[in-house]
Protein backbone atom coordinates (compact mmCIF):
# COMPACT_ATOMS: atom_id res chain seq x y z
CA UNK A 1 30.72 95.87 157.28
CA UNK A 2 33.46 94.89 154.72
CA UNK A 3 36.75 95.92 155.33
CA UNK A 4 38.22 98.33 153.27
CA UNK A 5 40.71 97.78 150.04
CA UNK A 6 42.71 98.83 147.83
CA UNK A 7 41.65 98.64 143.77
CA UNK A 8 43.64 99.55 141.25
CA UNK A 9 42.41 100.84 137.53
CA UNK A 10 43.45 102.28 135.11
CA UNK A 11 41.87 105.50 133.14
CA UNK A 12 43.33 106.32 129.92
CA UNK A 13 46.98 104.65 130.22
CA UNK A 14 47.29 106.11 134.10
CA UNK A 15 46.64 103.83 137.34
CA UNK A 16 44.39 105.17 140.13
CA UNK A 17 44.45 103.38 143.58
CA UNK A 18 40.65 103.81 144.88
CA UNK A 19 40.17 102.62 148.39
CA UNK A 20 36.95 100.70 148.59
CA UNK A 21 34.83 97.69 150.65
CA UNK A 22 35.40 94.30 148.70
CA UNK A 23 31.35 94.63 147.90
CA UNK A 24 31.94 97.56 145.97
CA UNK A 25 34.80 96.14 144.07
CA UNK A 26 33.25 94.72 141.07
CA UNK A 27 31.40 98.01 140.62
CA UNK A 28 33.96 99.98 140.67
CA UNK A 29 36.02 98.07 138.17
CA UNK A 30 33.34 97.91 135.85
CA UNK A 31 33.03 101.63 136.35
CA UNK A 32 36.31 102.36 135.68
CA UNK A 33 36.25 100.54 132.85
CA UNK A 34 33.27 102.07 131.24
CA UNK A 35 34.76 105.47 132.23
CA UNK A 36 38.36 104.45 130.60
CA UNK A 37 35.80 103.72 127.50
CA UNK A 38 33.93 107.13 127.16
CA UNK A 39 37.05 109.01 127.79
CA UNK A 40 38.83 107.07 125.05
CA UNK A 41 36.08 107.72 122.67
CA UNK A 42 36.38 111.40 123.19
CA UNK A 43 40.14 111.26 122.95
CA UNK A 44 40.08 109.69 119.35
CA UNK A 45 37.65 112.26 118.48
CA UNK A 46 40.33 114.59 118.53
CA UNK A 47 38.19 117.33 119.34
CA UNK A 48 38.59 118.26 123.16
CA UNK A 49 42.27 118.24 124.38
CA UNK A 50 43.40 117.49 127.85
CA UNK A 51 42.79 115.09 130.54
CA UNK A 52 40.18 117.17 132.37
CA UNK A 53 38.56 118.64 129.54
CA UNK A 54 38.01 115.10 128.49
CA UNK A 55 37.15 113.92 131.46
CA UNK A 56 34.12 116.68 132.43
CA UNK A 57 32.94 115.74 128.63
CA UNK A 58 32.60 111.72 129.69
CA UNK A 59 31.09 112.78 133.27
CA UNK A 60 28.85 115.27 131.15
CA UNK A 61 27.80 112.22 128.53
CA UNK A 62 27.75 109.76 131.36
CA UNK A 63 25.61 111.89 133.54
CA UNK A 64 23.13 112.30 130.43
CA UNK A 65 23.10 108.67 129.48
CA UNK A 66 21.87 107.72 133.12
CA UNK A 67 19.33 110.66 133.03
CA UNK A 68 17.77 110.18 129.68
CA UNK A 69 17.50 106.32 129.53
CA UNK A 70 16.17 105.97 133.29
CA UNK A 71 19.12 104.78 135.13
CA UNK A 72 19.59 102.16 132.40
CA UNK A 73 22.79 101.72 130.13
CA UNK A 74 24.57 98.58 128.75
CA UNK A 75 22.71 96.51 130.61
CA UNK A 76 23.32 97.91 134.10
CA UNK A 77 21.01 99.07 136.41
CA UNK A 78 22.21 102.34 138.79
CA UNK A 79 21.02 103.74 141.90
CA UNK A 80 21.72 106.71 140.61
CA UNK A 81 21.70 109.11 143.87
CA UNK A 82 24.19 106.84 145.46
CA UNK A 83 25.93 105.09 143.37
CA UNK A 84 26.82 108.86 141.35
CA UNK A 85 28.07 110.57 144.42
CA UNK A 86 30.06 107.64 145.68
CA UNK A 87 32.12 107.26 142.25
CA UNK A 88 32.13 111.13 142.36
CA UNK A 89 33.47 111.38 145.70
CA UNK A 90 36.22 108.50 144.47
CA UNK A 91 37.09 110.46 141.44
CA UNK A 92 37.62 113.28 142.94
CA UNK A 93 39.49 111.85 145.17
CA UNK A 94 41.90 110.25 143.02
CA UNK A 95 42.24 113.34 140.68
CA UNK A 96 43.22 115.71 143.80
CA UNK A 97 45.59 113.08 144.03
CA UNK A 98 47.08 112.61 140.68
CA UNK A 99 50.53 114.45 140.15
CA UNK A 100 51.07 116.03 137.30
């Protein structure tokens, strides 16, 4: 079992410190990044306002990407069941502790 770390990423100009096993790193990284991407998209748009508001819209598109092209997007291939509730749980996580 790997011992635990600390990452930090960013998401939209604000760091997150996610606590995760040095296996998981890399993933979680390149998810952050490809979150920090969708939610920057929608930003620009200029059509949704707010962090979470943006950020349910990326889960929302995210979520649908995985689901529609069979686990399959840029090139990476997801366990879907696990690798979706672990980031979830981690999210959440770092949004309950995000102050405002």
């Amino acid at each position: 079992m790997s011992t635990p770390v600390t990452v930090t990423v960013n998401i939209l100009d604000k760091e997150y410190r996610i606590s995760c096993t040095e296996d998981e790193r890399l993933s979680l990284e390149t998810s952050a990044q490809y979150l920090d991407n969708k939610m920057s998209e929608i930003r620009k748009s200029g059509r949704i306002v707010g962090l979470d508001r943006i950020a349910v819209m990326a889960g929302l598109n995210i979520t649908h990407d995985l689901i529609t092209e069979g686990g399959e997007k840029d090139g990476l291939n997801l366990d879907l069941t696990g690798k979706i509730n672990a980031l979830s749980n981690k999210v959440e996580f770092a949004l309950n502790n995000f102050t405002k």
